[in-house]
C-alpha atoms as a PDB file:
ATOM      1  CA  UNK A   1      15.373   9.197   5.817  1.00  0.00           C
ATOM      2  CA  UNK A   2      16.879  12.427   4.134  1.00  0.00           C
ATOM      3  CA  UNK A   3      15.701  15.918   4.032  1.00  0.00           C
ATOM      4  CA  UNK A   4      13.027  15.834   2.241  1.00  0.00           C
ATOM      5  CA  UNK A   5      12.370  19.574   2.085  1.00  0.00           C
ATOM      6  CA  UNK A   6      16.208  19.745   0.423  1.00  0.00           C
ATOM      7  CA  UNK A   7      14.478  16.880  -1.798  1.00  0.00           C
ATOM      8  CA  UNK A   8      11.521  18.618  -2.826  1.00  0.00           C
ATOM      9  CA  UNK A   9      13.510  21.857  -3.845  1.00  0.00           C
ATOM     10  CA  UNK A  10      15.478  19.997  -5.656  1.00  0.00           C
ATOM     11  CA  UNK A  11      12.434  18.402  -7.709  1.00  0.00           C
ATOM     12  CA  UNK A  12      11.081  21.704  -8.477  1.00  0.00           C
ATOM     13  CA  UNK A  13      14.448  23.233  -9.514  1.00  0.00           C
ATOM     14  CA  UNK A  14      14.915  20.285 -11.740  1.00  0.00           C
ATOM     15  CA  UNK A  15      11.280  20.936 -12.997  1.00  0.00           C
ATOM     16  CA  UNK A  16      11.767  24.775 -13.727  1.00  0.00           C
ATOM     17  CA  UNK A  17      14.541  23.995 -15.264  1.00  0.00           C
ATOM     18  CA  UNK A  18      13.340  20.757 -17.878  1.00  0.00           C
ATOM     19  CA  UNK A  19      10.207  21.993 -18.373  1.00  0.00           C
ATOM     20  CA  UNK A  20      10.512  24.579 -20.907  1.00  0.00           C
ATOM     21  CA  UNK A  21      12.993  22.407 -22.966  1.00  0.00           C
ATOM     22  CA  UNK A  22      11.306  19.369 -22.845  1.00  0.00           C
ATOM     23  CA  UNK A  23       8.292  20.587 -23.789  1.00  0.00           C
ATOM     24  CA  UNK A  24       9.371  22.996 -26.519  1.00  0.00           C
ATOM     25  CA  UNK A  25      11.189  20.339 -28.310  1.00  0.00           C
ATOM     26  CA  UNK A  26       8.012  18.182 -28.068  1.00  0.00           C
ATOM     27  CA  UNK A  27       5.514  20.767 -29.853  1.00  0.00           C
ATOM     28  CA  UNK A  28       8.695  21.206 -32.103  1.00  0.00           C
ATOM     29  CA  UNK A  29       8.865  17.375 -33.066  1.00  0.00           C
ATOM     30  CA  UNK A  30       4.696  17.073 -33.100  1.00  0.00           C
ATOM     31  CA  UNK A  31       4.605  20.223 -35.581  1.00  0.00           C
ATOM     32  CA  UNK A  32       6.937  18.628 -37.805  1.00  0.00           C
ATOM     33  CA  UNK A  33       5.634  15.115 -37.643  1.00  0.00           C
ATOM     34  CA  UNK A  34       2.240  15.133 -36.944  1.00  0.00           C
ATOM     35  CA  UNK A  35       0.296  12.224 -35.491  1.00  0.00           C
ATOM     36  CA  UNK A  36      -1.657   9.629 -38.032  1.00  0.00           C
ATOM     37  CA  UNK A  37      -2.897   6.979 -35.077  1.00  0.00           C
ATOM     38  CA  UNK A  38      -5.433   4.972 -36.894  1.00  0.00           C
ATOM     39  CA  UNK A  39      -7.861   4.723 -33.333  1.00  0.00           C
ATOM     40  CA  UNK A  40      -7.208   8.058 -33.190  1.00  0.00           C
ATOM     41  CA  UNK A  41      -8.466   8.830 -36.849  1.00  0.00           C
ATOM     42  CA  UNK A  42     -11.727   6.392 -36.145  1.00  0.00           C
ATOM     43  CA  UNK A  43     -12.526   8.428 -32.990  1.00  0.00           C
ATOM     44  CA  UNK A  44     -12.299  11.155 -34.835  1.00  0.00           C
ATOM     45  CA  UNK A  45     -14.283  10.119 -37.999  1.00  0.00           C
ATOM     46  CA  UNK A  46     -17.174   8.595 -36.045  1.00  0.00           C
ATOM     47  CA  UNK A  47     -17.228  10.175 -32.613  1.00  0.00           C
ATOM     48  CA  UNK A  48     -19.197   6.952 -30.816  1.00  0.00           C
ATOM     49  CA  UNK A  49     -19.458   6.736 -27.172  1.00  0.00           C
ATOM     50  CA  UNK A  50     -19.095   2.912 -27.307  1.00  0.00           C
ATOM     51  CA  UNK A  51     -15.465   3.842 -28.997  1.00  0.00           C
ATOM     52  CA  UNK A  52     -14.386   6.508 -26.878  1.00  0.00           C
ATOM     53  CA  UNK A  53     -15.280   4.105 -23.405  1.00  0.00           C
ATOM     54  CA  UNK A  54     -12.953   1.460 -25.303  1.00  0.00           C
ATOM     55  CA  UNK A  55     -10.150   3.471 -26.207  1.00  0.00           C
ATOM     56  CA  UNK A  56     -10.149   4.679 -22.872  1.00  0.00           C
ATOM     57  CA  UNK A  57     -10.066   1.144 -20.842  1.00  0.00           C
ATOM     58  CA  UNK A  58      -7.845  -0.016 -23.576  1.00  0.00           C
ATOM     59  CA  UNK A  59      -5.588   3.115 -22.743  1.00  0.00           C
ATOM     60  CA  UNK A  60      -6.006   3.105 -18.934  1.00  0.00           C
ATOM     61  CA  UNK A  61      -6.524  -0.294 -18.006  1.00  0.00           C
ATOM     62  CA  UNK A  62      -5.425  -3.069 -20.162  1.00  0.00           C
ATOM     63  CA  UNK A  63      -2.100  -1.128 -21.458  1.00  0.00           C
ATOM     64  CA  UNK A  64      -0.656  -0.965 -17.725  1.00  0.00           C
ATOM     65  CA  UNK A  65      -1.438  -4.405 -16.980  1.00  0.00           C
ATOM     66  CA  UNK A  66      -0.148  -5.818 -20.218  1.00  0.00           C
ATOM     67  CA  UNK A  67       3.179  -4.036 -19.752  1.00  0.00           C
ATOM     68  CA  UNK A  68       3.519  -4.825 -15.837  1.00  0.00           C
ATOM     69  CA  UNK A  69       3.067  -8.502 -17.219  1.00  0.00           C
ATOM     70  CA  UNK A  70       5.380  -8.233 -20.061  1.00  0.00           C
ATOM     71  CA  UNK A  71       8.229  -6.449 -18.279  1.00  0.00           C
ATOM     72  CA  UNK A  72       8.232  -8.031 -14.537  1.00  0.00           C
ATOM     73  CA  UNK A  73       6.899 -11.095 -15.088  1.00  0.00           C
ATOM     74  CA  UNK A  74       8.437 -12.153 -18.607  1.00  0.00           C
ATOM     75  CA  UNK A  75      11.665 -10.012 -18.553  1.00  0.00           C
ATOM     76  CA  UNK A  76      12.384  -9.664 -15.497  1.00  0.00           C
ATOM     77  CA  UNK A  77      12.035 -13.593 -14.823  1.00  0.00           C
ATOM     78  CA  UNK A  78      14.070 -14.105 -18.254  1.00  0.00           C
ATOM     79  CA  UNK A  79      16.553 -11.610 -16.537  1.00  0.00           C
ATOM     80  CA  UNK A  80      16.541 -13.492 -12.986  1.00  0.00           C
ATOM     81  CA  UNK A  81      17.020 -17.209 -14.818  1.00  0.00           C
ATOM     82  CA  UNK A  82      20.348 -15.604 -16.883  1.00  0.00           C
ATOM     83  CA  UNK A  83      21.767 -13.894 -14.123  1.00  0.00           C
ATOM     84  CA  UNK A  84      21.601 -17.014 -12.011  1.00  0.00           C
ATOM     85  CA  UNK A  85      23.190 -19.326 -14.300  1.00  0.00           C
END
């Protein structure tokens, strides 16, 4: 099973250490390249509930399930069918 409390210092070493970079160079890249989403700019030009409830189960439900099916079910069957042959 491992040693899971060797395992979970490990994870937060690896955090402490990635953290700062990682997120440095992101504010770095989105102050030099800032965002121009167009659902983003209509949320933002007419703030409507409707809007905001369909961004959000576009964002947390359908996006997931799209890419589940895309990647294990259509690559990942593509994949299988290649390797076999």
């Amino acid at each position: 099973m491992g040693d899971v409390p060797r395992d979970i210092g490990l994870g937060i070493g690896a955090f402490v250490l990635l953290a700062a970079p990682v997120l440095g160079l992101q504010e770095c890249l989105a102050r030099s390249f800032p965002s121009r989403h167009p659902l983003v700019e209509l949320l933002l030009a007419t703030p409507r509930l409707e809007l905001l409830w369909a961004a959000g189960f576009a964002a947390v439900i359908v996006a997931p399930v799209v890419e589940e099916l895309q990647f294990r079910v259509l690559l990942q069957g593509w994949l299988l069918r290649v390797a076999e042959t």
